[in-house]
N, C-alpha and C. Protein backbone atom coordinates (compact mmCIF):
# COMPACT_ATOMS: atom_id res chain seq x y z
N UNK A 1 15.19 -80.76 51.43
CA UNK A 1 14.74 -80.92 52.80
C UNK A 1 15.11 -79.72 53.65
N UNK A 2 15.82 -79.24 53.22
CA UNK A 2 16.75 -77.88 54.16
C UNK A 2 15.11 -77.07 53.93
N UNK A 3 14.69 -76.60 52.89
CA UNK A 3 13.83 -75.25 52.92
C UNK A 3 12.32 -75.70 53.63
N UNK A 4 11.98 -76.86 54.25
CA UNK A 4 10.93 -76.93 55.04
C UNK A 4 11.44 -77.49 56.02
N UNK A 5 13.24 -77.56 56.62
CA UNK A 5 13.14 -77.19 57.92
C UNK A 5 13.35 -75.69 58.19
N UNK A 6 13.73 -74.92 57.17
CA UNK A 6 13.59 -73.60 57.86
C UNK A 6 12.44 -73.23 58.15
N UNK A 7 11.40 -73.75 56.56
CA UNK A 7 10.29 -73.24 57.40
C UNK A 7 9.50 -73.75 58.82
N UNK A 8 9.62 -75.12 59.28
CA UNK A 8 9.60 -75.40 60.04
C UNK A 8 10.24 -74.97 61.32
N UNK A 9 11.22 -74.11 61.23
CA UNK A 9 12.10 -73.55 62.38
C UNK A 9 11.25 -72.20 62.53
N UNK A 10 11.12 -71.93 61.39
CA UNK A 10 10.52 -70.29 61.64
C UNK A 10 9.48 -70.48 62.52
N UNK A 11 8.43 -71.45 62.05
CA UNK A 11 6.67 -71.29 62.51
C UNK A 11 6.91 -71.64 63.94
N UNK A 12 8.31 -72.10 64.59
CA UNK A 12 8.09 -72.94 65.57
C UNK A 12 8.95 -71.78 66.63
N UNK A 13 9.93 -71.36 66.08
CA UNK A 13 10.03 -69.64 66.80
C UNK A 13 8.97 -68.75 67.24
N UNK A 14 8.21 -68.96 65.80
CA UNK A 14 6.89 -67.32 66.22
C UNK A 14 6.05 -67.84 67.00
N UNK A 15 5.85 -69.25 67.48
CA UNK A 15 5.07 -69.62 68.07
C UNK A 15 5.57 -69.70 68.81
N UNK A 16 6.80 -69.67 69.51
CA UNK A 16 7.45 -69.22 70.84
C UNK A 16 7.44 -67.95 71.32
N UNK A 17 7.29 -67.09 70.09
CA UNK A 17 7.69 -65.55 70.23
C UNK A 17 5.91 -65.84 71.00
N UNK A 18 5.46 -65.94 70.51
CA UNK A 18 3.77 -65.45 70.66
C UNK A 18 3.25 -66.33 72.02
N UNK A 19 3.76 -67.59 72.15
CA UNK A 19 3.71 -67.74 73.84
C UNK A 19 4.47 -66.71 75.20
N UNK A 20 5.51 -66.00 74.73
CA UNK A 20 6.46 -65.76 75.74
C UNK A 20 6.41 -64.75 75.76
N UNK A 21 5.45 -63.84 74.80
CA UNK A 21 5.54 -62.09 74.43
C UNK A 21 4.77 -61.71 76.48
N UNK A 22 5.37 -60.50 76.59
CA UNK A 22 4.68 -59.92 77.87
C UNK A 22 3.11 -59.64 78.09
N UNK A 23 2.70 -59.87 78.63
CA UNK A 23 1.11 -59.62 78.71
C UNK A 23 0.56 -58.27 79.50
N UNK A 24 -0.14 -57.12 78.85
CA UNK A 24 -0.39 -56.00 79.29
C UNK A 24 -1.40 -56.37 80.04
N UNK A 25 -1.26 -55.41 81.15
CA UNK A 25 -2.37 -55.35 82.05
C UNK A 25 -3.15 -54.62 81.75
N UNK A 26 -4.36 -54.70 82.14
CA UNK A 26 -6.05 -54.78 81.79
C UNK A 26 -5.75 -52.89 82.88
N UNK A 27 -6.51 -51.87 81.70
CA UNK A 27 -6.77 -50.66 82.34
C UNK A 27 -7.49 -50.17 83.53
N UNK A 28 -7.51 -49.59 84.25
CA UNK A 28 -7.95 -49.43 85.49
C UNK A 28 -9.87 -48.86 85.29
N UNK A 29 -10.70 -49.30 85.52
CA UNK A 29 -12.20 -49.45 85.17
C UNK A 29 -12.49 -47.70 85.13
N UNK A 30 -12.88 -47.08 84.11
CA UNK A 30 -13.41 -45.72 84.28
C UNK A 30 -14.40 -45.42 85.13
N UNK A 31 -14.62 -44.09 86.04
CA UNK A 31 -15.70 -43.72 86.91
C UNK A 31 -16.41 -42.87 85.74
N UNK A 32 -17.79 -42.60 85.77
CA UNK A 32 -18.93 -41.93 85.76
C UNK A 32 -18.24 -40.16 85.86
N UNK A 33 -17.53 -39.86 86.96
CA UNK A 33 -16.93 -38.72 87.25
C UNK A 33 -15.79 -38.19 86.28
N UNK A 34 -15.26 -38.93 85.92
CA UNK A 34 -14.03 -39.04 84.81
C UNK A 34 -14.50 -38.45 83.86
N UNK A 35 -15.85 -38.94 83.34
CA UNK A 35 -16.26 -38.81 81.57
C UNK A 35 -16.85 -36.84 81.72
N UNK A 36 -17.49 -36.59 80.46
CA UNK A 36 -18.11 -35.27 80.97
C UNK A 36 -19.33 -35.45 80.32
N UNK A 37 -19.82 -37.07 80.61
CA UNK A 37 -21.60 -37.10 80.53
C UNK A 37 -22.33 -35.92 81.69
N UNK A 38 -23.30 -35.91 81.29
CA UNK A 38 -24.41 -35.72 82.41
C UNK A 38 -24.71 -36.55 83.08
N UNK A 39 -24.64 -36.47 84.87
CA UNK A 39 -25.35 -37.12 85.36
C UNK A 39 -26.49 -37.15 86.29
N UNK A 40 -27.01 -38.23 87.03
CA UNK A 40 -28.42 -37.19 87.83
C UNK A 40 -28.29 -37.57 89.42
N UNK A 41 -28.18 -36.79 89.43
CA UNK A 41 -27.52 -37.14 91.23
C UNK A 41 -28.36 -36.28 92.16
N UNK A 42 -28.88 -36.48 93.37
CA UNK A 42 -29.57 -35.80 94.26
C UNK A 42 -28.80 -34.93 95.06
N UNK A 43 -27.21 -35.47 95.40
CA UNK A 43 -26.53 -35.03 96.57
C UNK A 43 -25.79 -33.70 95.85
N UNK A 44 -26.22 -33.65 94.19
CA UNK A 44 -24.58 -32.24 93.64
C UNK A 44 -26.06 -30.94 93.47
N UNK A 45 -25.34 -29.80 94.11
CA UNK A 45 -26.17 -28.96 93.65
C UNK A 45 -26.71 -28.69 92.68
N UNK A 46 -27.81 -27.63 92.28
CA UNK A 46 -28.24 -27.30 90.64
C UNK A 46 -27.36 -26.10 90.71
N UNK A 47 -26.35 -26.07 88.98
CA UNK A 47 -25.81 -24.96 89.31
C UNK A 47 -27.00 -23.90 88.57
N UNK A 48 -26.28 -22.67 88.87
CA UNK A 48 -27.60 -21.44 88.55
C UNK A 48 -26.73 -20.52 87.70
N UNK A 49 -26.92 -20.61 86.34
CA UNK A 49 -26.18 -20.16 85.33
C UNK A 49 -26.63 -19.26 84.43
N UNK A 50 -25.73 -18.14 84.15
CA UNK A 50 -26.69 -17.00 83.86
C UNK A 50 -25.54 -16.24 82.32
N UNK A 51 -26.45 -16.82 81.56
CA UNK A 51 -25.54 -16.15 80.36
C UNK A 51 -25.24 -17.76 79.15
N UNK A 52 -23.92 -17.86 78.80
CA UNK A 52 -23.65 -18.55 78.14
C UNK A 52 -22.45 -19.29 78.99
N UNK A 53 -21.93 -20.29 79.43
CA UNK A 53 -20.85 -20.73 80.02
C UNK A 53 -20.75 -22.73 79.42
N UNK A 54 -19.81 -22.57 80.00
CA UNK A 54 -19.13 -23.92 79.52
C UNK A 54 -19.39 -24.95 81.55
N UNK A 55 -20.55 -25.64 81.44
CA UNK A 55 -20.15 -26.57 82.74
C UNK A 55 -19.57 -28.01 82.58
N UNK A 56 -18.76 -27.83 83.62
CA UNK A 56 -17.56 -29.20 83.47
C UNK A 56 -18.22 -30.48 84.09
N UNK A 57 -19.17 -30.51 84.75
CA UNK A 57 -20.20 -31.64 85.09
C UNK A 57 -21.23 -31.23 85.34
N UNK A 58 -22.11 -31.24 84.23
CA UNK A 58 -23.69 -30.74 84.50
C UNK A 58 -24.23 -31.91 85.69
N UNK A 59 -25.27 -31.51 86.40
CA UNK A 59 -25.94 -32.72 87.11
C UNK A 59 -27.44 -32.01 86.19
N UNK A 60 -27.89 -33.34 85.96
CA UNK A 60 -29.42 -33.10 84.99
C UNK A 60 -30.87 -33.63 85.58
N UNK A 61 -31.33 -32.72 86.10
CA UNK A 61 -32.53 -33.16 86.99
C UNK A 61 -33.67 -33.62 86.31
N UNK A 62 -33.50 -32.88 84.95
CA UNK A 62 -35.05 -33.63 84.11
C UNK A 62 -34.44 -33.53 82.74
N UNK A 63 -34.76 -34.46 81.93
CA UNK A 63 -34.49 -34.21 80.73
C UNK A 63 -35.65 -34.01 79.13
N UNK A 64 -36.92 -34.19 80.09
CA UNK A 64 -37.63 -34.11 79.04
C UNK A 64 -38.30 -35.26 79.23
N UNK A 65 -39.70 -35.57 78.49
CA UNK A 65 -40.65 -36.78 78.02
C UNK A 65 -40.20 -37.34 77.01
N UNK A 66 -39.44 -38.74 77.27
CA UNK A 66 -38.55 -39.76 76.08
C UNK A 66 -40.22 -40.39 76.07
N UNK A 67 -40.29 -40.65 74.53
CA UNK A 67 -41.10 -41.87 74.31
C UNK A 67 -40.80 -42.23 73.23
N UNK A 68 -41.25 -43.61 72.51
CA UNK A 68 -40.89 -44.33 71.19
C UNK A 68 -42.11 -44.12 70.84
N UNK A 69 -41.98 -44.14 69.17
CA UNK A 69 -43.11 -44.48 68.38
C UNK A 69 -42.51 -45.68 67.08
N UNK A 70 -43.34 -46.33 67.14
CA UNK A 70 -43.02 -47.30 65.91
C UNK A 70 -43.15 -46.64 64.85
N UNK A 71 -42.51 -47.27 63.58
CA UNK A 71 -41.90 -46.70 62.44
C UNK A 71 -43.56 -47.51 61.90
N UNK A 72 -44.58 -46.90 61.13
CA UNK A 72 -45.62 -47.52 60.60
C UNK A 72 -45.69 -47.63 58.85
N UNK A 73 -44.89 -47.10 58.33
CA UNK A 73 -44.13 -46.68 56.78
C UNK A 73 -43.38 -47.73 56.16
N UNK A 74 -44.05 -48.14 55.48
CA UNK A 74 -43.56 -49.76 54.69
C UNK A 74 -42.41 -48.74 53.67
N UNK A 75 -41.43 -50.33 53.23
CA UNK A 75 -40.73 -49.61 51.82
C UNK A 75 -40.73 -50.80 50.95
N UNK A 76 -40.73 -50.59 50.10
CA UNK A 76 -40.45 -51.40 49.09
C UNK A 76 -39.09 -52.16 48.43
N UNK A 77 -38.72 -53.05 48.55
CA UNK A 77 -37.60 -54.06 48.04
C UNK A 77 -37.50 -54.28 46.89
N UNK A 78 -36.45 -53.86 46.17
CA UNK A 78 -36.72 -53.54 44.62
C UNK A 78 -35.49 -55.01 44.21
């Protein structure tokens, strides 16, 4: 009887440990400004760049004609 109250003592500790452990607080929400996406903004100038350089926040006024095309190419299941 002794070796399933220890185990019984144990499961009933960790399940104290695991109610009473400290709870981390939730990270502070990232800005848009933080990351070094592109973004498209009216109010940031266009910068005017001449050569090869490294920009630390592009603002992107056009990016091109996105369109989808469906995949029309069957495959075979072997």
């Amino acid at each position: 009887m002794g070796f399933w109250t220890a185990i019984g003592i144990s499961f009933l500790f960790s399940y104290l440990a695991y109610l009473l452990r400290p709870k981390p607080k939730a990270p502070p929400a990232g800005q848009i400004e933080e990351s070094g996406v592109p973004i498209a903004s009216a109010s940031k100038p266009i910068p005017k760049v001449y050569g090869t350089v490294w920009i630390k926040s592009p603002n992107v006024v056009w990016y091109g004609d996105l369109k989808t095309e469906p995949i029309k190419r069957k495959t075979s299941q072997k």
